[in-house]
Protein backbone atom coordinates (compact mmCIF):
# COMPACT_ATOMS: atom_id res chain seq x y z
CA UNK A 1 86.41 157.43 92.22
CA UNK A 2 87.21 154.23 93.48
CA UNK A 3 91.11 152.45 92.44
CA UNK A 4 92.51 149.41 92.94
CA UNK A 5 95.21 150.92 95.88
CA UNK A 6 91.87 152.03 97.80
CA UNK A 7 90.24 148.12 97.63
CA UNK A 8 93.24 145.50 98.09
CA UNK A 9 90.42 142.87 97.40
CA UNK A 10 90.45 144.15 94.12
CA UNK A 11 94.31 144.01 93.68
CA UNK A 12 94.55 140.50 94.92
CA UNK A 13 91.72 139.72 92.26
CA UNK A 14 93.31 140.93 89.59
CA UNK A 15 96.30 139.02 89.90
CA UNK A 16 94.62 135.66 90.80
CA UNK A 17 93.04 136.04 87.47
CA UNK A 18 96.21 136.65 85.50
CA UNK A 19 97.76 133.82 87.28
CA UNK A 20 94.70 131.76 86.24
CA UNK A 21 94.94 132.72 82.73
CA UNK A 22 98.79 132.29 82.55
CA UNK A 23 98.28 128.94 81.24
CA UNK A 24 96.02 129.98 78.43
CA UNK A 25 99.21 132.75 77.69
CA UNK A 26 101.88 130.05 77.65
CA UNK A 27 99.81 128.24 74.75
CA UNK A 28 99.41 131.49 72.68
CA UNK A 29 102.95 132.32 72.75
CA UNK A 30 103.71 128.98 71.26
CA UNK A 31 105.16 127.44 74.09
CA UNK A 32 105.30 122.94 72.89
CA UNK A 33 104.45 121.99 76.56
CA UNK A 34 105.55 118.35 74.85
CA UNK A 35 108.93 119.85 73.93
CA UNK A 36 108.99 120.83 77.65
CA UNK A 37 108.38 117.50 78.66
CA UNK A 38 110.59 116.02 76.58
CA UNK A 39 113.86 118.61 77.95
CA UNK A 40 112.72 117.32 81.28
CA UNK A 41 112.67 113.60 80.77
CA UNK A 42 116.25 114.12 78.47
CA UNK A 43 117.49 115.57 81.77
CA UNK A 44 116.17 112.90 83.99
CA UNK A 45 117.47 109.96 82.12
CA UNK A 46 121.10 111.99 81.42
CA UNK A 47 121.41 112.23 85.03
CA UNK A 48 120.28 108.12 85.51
CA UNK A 49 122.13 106.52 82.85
CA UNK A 50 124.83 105.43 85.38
CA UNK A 51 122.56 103.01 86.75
CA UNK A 52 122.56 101.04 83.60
CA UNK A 53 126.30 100.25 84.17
CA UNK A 54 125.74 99.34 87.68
CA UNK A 55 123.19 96.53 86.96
CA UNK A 56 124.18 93.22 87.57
CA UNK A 57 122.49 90.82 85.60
CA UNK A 58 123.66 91.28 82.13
CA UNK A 59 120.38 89.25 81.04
CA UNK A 60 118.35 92.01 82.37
CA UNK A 61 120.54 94.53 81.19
CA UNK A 62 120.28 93.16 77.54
CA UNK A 63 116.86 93.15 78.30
CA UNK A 64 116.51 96.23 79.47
CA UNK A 65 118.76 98.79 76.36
CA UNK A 66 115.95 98.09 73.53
CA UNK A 67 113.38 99.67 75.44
CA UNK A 68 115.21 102.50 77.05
CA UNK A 69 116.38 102.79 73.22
CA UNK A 70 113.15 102.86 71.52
CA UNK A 71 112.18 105.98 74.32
CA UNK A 72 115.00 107.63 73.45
CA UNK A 73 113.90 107.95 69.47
CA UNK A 74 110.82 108.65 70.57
CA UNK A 75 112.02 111.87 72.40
CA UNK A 76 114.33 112.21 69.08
CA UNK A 77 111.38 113.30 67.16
CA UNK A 78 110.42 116.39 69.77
CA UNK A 79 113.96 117.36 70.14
CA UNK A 80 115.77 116.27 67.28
CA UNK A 81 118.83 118.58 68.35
CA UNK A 82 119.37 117.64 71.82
CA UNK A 83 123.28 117.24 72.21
CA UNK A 84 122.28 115.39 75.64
CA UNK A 85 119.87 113.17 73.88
CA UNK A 86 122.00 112.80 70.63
CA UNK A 87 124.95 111.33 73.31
CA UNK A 88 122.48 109.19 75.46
CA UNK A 89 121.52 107.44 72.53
CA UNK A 90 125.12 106.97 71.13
CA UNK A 91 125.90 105.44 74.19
CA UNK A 92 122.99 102.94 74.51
CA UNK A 93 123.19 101.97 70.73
CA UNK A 94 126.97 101.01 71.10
CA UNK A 95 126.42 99.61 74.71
CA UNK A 96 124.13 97.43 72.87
CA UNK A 97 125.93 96.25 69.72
CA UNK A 98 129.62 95.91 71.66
CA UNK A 99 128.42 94.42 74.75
CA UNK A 100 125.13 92.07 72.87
CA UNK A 101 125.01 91.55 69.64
CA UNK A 102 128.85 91.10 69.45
CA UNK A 103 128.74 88.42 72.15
CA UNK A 104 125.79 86.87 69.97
CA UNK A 105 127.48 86.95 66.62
CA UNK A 106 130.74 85.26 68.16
CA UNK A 107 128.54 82.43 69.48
CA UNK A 108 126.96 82.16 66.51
CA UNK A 109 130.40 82.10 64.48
CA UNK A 110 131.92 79.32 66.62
CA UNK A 111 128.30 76.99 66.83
CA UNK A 112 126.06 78.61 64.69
CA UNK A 113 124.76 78.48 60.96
CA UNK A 114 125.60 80.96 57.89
CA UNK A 115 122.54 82.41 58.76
CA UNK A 116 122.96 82.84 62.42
CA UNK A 117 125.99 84.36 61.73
CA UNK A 118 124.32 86.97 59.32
CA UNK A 119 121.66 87.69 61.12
CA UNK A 120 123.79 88.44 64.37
CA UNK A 121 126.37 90.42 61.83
CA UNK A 122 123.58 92.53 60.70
CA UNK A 123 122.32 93.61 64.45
CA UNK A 124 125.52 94.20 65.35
CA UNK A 125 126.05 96.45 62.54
CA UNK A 126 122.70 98.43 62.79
CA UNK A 127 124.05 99.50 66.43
CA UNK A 128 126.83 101.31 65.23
CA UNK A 129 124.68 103.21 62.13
CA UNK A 130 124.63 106.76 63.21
CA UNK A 131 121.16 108.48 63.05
CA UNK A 132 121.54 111.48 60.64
C-alpha cells in the first residue's frame, strides 16, 4: 500500500490544495472580509489623523474634513462599535464645527443677515450632535 510519507509529491499536493481552498473556508465560517477591510482602513486613518493638524492651508483643510467625514460614517455602518472609529469621528466632527463653522457663524454675526446667521448656527450645531 502506497501513503502519503512514501510519495512527498503527494504530501506537498495535499496541502497546496487546502491552501487553495482556504479562501472558500474563510467565507463558510462567516468571516465579513468587508468588516476586515473596514478594521484595516480604521487602523490606517487612526494612525494618519495627525497629518490633518499639520496641514497648512486652512482652506484646504476645511476642504478636506467633510470628505474624510463622510468615509468615516461610511465605515460606521460595518463597524458600528469601533472605539477607534467612534473617537476619529468625534474628533473630525468637532475639528470641523470649532475650527469652521464657528469662524463662519461669527462672520456672519458681525456682516451677515438673520439668515446667514441661522444657517451658520445650525452647521455649527450639527457638528457637535453625537451619533447614537
Amino acid at each position: 500500500m502506497t501513503t502519503a510519507a512514501h510519495h512527498p509529491h503527494l504530501r506537498v499536493l495535499g496541502i497546496a490544495l487546502a491552501l487553495a481552498a482556504a479562501p472558500a473556508w474563510i467565507l463558510l465560517l462567516g468571516c465579513d472580509l468587508g468588516a476586515t477591510a473596514a478594521g484595516t482602513t480604521i487602523g490606517v486613518m487612526r494612525r494618519a489623523s495627525p497629518a490633518l493638524g499639520r496641514l497648512r492651508d486652512p482652506d484646504f483643510a476645511e476642504a478636506s474634513l467633510p470628505a474624510s467625514i463622510s468615509q468615516m460614517e461610511g465605515l460606521m455602518e460595518l463597524q458600528p462599535n469601533d472605539i477607534n472609529l467612534r473617537t476619529l469621528m468625534a474628533r473630525a466632527y468637532v475639528s470641523y464645527g470649532f475650527g469652521f463653522m464657528e469662524d463662519h457663524l461669527e462672520i456672519a454675526e458681525h456682516d451677515g443677515t438673520e439668515e446667514e446667521i441661522e444657517q451658520w448656527r445650525n452647521r455649527a450645531s450639527l457638528a457637535y450632535l453625537l451619533r447614537a
